[in-house]
N, C-alpha and C. Protein backbone atom coordinates (compact mmCIF):
# COMPACT_ATOMS: atom_id res chain seq x y z
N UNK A 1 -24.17 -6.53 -40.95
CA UNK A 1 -22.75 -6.72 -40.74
C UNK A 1 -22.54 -7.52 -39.46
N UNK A 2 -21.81 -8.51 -39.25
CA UNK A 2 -21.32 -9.82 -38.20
C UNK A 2 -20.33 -9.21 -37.70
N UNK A 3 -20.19 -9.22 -36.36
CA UNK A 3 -19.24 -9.13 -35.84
C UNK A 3 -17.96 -10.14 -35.17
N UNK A 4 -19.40 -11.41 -35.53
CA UNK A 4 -18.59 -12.69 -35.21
C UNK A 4 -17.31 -13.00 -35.94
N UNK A 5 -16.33 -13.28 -35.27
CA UNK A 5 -14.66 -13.82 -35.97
C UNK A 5 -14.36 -15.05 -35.11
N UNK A 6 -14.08 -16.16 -36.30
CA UNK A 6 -13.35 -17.29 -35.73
C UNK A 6 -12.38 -17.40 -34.83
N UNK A 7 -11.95 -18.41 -34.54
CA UNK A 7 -11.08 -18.74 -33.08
C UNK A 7 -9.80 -18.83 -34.16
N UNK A 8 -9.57 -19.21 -35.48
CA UNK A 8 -8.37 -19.40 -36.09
C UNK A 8 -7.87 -17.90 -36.88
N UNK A 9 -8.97 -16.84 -36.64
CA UNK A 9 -8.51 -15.79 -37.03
C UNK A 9 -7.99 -14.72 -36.13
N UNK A 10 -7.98 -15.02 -35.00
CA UNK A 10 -7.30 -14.18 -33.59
C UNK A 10 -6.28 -14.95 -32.69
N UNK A 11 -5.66 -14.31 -32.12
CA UNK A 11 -4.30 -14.30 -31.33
C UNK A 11 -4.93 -15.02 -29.88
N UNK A 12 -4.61 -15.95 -29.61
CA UNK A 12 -4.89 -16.41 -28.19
C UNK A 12 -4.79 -15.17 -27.14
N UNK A 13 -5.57 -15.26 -26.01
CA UNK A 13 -5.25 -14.14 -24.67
C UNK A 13 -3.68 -14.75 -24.07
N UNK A 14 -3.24 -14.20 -23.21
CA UNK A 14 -1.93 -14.31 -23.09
C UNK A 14 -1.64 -14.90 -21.51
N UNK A 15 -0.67 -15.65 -21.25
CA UNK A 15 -0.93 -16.80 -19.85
C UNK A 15 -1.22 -15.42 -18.34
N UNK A 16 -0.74 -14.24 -18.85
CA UNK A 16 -0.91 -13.57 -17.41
C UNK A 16 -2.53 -12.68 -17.48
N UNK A 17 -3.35 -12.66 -18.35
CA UNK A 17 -4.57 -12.62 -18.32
C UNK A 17 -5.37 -13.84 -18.21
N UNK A 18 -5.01 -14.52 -18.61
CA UNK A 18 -5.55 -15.68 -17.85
C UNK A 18 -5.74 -16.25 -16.20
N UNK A 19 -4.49 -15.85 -16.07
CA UNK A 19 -4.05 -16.05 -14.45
C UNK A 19 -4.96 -14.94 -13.68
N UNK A 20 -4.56 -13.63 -14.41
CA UNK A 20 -5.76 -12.82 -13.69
C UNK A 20 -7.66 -12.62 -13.74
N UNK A 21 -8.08 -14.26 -14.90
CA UNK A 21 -9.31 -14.41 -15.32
C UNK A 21 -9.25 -15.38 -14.19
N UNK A 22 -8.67 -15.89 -13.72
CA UNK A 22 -8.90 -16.78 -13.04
C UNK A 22 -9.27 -16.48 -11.49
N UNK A 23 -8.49 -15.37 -11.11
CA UNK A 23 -8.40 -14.57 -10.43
C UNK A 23 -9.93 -14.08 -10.00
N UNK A 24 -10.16 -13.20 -11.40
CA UNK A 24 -11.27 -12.81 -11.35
C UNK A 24 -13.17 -14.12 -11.11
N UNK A 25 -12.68 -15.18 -11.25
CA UNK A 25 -13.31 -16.04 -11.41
C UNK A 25 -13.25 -16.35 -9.88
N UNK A 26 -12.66 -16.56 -9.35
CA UNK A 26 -12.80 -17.13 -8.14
C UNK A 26 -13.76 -15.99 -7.24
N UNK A 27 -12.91 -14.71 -7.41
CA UNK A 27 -14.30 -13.66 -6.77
C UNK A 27 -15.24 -13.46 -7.13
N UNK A 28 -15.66 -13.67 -8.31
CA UNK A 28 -17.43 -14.06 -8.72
C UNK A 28 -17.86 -14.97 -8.17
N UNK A 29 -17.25 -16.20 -8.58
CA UNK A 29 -18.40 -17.01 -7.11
C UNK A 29 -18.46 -16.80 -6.30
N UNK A 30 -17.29 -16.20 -5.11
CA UNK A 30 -18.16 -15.81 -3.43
C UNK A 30 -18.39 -14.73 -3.72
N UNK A 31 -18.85 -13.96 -4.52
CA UNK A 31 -19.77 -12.87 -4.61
C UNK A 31 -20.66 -13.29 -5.03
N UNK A 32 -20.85 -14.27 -6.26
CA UNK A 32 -22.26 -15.10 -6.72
C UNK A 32 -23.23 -15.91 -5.46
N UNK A 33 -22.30 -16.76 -4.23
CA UNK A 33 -21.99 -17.46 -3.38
C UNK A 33 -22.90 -16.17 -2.55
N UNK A 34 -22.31 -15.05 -2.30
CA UNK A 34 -22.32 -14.03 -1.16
C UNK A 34 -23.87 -13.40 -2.03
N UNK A 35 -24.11 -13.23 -3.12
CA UNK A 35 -25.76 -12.39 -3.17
C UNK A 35 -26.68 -13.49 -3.10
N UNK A 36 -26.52 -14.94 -3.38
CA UNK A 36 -27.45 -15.48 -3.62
C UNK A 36 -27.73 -16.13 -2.04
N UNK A 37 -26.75 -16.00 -1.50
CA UNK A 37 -27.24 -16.21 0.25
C UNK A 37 -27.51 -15.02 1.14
N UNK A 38 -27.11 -14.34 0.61
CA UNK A 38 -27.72 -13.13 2.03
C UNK A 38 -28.39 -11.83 1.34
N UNK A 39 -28.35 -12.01 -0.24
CA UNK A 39 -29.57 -11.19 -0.81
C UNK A 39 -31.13 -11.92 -0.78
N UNK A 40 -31.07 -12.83 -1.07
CA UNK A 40 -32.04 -13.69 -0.72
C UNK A 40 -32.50 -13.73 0.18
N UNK A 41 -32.29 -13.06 1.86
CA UNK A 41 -32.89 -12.86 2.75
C UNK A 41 -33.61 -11.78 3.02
N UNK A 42 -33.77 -10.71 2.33
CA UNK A 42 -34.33 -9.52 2.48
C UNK A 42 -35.15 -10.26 1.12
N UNK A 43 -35.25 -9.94 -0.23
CA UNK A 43 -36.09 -10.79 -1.22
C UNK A 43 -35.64 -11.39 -2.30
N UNK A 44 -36.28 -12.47 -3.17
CA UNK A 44 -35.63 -13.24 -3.85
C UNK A 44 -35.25 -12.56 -4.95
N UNK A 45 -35.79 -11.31 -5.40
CA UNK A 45 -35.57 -10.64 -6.79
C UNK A 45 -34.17 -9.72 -6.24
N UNK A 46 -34.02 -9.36 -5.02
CA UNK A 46 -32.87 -8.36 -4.96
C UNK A 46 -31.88 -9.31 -5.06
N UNK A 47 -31.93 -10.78 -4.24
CA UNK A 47 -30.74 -11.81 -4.92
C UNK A 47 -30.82 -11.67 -5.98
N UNK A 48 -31.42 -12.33 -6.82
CA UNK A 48 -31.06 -11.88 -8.36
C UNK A 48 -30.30 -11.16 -8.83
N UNK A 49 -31.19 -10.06 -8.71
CA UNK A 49 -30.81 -8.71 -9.26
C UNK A 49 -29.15 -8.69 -8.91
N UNK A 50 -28.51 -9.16 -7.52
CA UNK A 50 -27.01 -8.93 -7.06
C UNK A 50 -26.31 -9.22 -7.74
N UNK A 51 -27.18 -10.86 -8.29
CA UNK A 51 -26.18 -12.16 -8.74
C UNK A 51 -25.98 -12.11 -10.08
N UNK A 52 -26.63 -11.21 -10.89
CA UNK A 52 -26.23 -11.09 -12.09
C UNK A 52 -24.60 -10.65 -12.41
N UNK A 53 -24.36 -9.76 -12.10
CA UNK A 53 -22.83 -9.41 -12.09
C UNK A 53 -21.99 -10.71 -11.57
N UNK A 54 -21.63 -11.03 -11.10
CA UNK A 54 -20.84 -12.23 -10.81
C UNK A 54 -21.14 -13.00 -11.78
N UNK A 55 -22.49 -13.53 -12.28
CA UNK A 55 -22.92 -14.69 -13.60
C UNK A 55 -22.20 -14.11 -14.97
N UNK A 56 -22.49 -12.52 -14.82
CA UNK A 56 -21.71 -11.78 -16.21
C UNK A 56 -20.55 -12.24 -16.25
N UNK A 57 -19.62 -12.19 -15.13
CA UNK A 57 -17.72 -12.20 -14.75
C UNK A 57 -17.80 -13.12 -15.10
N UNK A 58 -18.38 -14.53 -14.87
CA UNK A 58 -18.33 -15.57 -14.65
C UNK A 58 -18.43 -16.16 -16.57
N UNK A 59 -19.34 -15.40 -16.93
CA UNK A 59 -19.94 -15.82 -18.54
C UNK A 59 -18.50 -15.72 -19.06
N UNK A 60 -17.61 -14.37 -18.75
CA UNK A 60 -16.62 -13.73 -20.15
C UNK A 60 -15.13 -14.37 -19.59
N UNK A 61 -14.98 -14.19 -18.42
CA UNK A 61 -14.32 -15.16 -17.70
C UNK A 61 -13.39 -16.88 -17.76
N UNK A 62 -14.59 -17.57 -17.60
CA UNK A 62 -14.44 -18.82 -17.32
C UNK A 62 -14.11 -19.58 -19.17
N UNK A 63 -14.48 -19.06 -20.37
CA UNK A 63 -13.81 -19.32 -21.49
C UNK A 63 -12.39 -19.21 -21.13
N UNK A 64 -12.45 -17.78 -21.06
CA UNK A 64 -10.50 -17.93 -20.91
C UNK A 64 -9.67 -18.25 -20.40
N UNK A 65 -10.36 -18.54 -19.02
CA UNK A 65 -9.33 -19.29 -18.32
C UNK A 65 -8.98 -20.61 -19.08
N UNK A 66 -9.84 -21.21 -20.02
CA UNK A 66 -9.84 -22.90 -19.86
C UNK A 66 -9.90 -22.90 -21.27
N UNK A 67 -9.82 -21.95 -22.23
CA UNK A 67 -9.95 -22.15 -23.42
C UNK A 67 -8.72 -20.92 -24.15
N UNK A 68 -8.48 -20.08 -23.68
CA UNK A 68 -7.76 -19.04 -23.93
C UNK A 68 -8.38 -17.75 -24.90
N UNK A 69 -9.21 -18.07 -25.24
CA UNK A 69 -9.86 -17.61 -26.12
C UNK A 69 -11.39 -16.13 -25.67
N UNK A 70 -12.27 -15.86 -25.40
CA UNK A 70 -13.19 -15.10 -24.87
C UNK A 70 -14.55 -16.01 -25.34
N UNK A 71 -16.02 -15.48 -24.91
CA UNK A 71 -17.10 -16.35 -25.89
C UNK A 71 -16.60 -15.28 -27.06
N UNK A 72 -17.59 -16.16 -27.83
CA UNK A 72 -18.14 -15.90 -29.38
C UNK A 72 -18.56 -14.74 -29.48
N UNK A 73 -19.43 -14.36 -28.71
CA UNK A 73 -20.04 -12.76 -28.74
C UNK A 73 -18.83 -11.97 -28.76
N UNK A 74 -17.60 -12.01 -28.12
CA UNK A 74 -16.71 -11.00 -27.78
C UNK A 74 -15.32 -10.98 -28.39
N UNK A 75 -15.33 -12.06 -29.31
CA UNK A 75 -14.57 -12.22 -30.09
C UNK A 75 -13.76 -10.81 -30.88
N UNK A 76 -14.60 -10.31 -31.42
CA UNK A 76 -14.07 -9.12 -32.28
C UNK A 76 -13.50 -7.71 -31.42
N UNK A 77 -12.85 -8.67 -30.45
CA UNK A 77 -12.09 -7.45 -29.39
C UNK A 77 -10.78 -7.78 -29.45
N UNK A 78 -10.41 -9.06 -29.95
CA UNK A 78 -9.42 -9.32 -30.08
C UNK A 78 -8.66 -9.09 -31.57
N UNK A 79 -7.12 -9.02 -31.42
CA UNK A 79 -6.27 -8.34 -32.59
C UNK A 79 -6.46 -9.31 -33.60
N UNK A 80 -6.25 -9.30 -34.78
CA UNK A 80 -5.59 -10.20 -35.71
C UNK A 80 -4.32 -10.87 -35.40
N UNK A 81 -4.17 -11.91 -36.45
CA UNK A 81 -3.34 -12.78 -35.64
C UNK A 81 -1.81 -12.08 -36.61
């Protein structure tokens, strides 16, 4: 069973989640910005390890701001149209 659903079978996200994806987007990078420079000084895997969360925000994020829509994977969170 797919969980995948087209972009013409769901309701766009709405302009004030967007505004607040955007929101959220800007504090992932200086948090992406902020582990990958000063986690990286104690060792390169605990950067990592920081910077994943911000790359996540950043993955589910940055669609909607600029597309309105979520990725593909996350599609089936949204209503029918």
């Amino acid at each position: 069973m797919s969980y995948l659903v087209d972009k013409n079978q769901v309701k766009k996200i709405k302009g004030t989640y967007r505004v607040f994806c955007s929101f959220i987007c800007i504090c992932s990078l200086i948090g992406l910005f902020g582990a990958l420079v000063f986690g990286t000084q104690d060792s390169l895997l605990s950067g990592l390890a920081a910077a994943l969360v911000p790359l996540v925000l950043l993955y589910v994020c940055v669609p909607i701001v600029f597309s309105g829509y979520p990725p593909k994977i996350l599609m089936w969170t949204l209503g029918e149209k």
